[in-house]
Protein backbone atom coordinates (compact mmCIF):
# COMPACT_ATOMS: atom_id res chain seq x y z
CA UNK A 1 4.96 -9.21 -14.12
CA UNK A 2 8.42 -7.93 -15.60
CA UNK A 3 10.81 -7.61 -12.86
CA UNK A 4 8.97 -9.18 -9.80
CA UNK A 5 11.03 -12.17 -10.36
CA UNK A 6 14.29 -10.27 -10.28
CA UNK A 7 13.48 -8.96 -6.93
CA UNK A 8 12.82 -12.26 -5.12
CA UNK A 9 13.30 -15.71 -5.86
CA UNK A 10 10.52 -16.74 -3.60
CA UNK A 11 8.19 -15.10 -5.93
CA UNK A 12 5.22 -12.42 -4.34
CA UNK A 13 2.03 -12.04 -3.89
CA UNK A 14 -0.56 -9.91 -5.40
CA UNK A 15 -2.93 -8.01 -2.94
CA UNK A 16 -5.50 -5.54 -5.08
CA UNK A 17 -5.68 -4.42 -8.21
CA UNK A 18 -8.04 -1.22 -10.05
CA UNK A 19 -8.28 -0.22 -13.50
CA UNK A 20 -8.79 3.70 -14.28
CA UNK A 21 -9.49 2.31 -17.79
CA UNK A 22 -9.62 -0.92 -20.26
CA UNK A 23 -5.56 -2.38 -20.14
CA UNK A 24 -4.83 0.50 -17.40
CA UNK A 25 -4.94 -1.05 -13.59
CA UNK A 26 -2.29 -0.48 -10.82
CA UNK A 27 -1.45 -3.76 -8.39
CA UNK A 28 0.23 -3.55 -5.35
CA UNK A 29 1.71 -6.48 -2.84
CA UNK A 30 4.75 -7.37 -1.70
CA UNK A 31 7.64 -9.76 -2.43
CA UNK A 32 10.22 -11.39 0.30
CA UNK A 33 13.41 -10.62 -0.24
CA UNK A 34 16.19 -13.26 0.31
CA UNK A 35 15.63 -13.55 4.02
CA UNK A 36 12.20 -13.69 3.89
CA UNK A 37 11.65 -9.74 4.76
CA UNK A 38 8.41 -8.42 2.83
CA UNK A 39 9.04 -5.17 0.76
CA UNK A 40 5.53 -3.45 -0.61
CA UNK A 41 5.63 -3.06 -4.44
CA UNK A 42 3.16 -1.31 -7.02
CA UNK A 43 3.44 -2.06 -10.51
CA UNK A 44 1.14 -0.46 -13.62
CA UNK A 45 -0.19 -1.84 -16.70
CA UNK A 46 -0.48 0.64 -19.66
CA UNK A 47 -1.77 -0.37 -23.16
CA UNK A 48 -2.06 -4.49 -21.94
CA UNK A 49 1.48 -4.29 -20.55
CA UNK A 50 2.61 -4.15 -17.43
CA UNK A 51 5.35 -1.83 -16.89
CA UNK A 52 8.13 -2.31 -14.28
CA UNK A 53 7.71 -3.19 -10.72
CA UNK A 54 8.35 0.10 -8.55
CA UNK A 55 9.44 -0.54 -4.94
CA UNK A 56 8.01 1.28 -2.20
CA UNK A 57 10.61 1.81 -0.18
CA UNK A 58 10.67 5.39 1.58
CA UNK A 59 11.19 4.92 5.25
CA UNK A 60 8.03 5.56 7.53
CA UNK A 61 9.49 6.04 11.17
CA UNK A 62 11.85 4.14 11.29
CA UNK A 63 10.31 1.90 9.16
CA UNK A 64 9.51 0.34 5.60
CA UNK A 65 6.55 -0.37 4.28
CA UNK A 66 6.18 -4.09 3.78
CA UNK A 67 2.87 -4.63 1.99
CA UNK A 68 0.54 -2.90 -0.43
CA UNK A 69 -2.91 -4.23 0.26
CA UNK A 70 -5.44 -2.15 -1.48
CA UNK A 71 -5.02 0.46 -4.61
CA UNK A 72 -7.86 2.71 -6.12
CA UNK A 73 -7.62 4.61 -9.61
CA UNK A 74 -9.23 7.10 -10.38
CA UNK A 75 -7.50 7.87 -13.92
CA UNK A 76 -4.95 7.13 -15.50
CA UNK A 77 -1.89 7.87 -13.64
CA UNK A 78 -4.23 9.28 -10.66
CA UNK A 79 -3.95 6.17 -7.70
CA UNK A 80 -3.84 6.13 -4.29
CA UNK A 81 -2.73 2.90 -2.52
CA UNK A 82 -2.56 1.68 1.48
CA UNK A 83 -0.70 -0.97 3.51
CA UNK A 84 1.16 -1.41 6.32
CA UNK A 85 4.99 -1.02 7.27
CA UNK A 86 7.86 -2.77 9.80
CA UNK A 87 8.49 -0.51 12.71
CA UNK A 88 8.91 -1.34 16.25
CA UNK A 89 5.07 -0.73 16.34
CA UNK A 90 3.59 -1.51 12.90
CA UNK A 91 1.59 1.16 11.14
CA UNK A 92 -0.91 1.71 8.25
CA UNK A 93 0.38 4.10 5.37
CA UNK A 94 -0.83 5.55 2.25
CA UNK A 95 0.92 6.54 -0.96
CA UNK A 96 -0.62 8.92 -3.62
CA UNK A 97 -0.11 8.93 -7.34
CA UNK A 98 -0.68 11.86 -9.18
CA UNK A 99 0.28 12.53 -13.08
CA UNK A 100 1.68 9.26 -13.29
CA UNK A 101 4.23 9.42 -10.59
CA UNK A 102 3.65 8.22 -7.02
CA UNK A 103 4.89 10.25 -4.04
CA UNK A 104 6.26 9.08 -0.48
CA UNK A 105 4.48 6.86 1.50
CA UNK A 106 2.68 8.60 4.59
CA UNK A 107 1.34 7.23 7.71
CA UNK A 108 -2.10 7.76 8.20
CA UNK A 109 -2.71 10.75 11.09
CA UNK A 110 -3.54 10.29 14.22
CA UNK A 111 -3.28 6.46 14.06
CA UNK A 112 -0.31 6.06 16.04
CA UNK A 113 -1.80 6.94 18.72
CA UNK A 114 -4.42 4.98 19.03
CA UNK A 115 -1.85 1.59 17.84
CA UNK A 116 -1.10 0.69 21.08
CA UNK A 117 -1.02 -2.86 20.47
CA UNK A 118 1.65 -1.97 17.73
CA UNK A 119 0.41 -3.49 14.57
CA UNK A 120 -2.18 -1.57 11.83
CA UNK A 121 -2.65 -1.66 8.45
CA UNK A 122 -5.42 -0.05 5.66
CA UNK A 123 -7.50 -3.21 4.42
CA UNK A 124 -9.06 -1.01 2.00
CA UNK A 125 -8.87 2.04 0.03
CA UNK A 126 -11.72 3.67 -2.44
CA UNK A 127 -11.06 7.04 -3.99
CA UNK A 128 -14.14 8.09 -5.93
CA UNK A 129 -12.37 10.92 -7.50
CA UNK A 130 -8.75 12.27 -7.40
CA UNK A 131 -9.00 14.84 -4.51
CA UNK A 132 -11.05 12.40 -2.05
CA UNK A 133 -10.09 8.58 -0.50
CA UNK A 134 -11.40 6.46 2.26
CA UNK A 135 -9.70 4.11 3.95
CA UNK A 136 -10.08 1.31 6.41
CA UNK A 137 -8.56 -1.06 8.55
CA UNK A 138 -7.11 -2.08 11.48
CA UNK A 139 -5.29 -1.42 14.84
CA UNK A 140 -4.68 -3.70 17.83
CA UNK A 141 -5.41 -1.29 20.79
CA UNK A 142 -3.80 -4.81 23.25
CA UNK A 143 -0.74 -5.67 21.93
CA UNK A 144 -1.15 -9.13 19.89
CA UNK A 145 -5.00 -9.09 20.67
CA UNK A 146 -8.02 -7.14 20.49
CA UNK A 147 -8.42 -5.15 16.81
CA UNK A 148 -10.35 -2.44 16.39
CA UNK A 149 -11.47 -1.16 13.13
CA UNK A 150 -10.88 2.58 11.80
CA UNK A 151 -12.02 4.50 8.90
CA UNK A 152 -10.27 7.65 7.66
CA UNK A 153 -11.00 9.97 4.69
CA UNK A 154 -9.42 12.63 3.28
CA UNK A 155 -10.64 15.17 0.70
């Protein structure tokens, strides 16, 4: 993937991909940078190429989201994509594309306050069309033990 490389030597990792069409998906992960911090990244193939990686790097709380783990098109240039981000109590976000541009990552509502264990994170996202999303995932409700799963949808 153009660019990935230029952003960390260490390499990255790839954590979901969807296609909206044939030689259309949208990846997301995240790549280290050089002190072994993960940054989330999303990057789009149009026409069999992939285009430029695009760093998501709005803050979130205090906060920057470190991984993309799960990305759902519904179009073309329509995606939504979830994760988690670095705060001093980790949270799950998502970030919206619309019209080929992706907005600011958002926490998911109402999580916080049930992430008393401070760490969360969407395992999966599924939009079936552009106006609705699910997500899932996780939340440690004892910090460093004991998950419990959530499900949120929007739409």
């Amino acid at each position: 993937m153009p660019g990935l490389i230029r952003l960390s030597d260490e390499g990255g990792d790839n954590e979901s991909v969807s296609c909206a069409a044939p030689d259309t998906c949208t990846a997301g992960g995240y790549y280290p940078d050089s002190t072994g911090h993960p940054h989330a990244f999303l990057v789009t193939e149009t026409g069999g190429l992939w285009g430029h990686v695009l760093k998501v790097a709005a803050a979130l709380h205090g906060g920057d989201p470190v991984e993309v783990t799960s990305v759902s098109c519904t179009a073309p240039g329509t995606c939504t994509a979830g994760g988690s981000y670095d705060t001093n109590s980790g949270q799950a976000f998502v970030i919206a594309e619309t019209g080929g541009r992706w907005g600011h990552p958002q926490p998911l509502p109402g999580l916080a306050a049930l992430n008393i264990g401070r760490a969360a994170g969407v395992n999966a996202i599924s939009c079936p069309t552009a106006d609705h999303c699910a997500a899932v995932g996780y939340y440690y409700f004892v910090r460093g033990r004991h998950t419990r799963a959530f499900a949120d949808s929007q739409g």
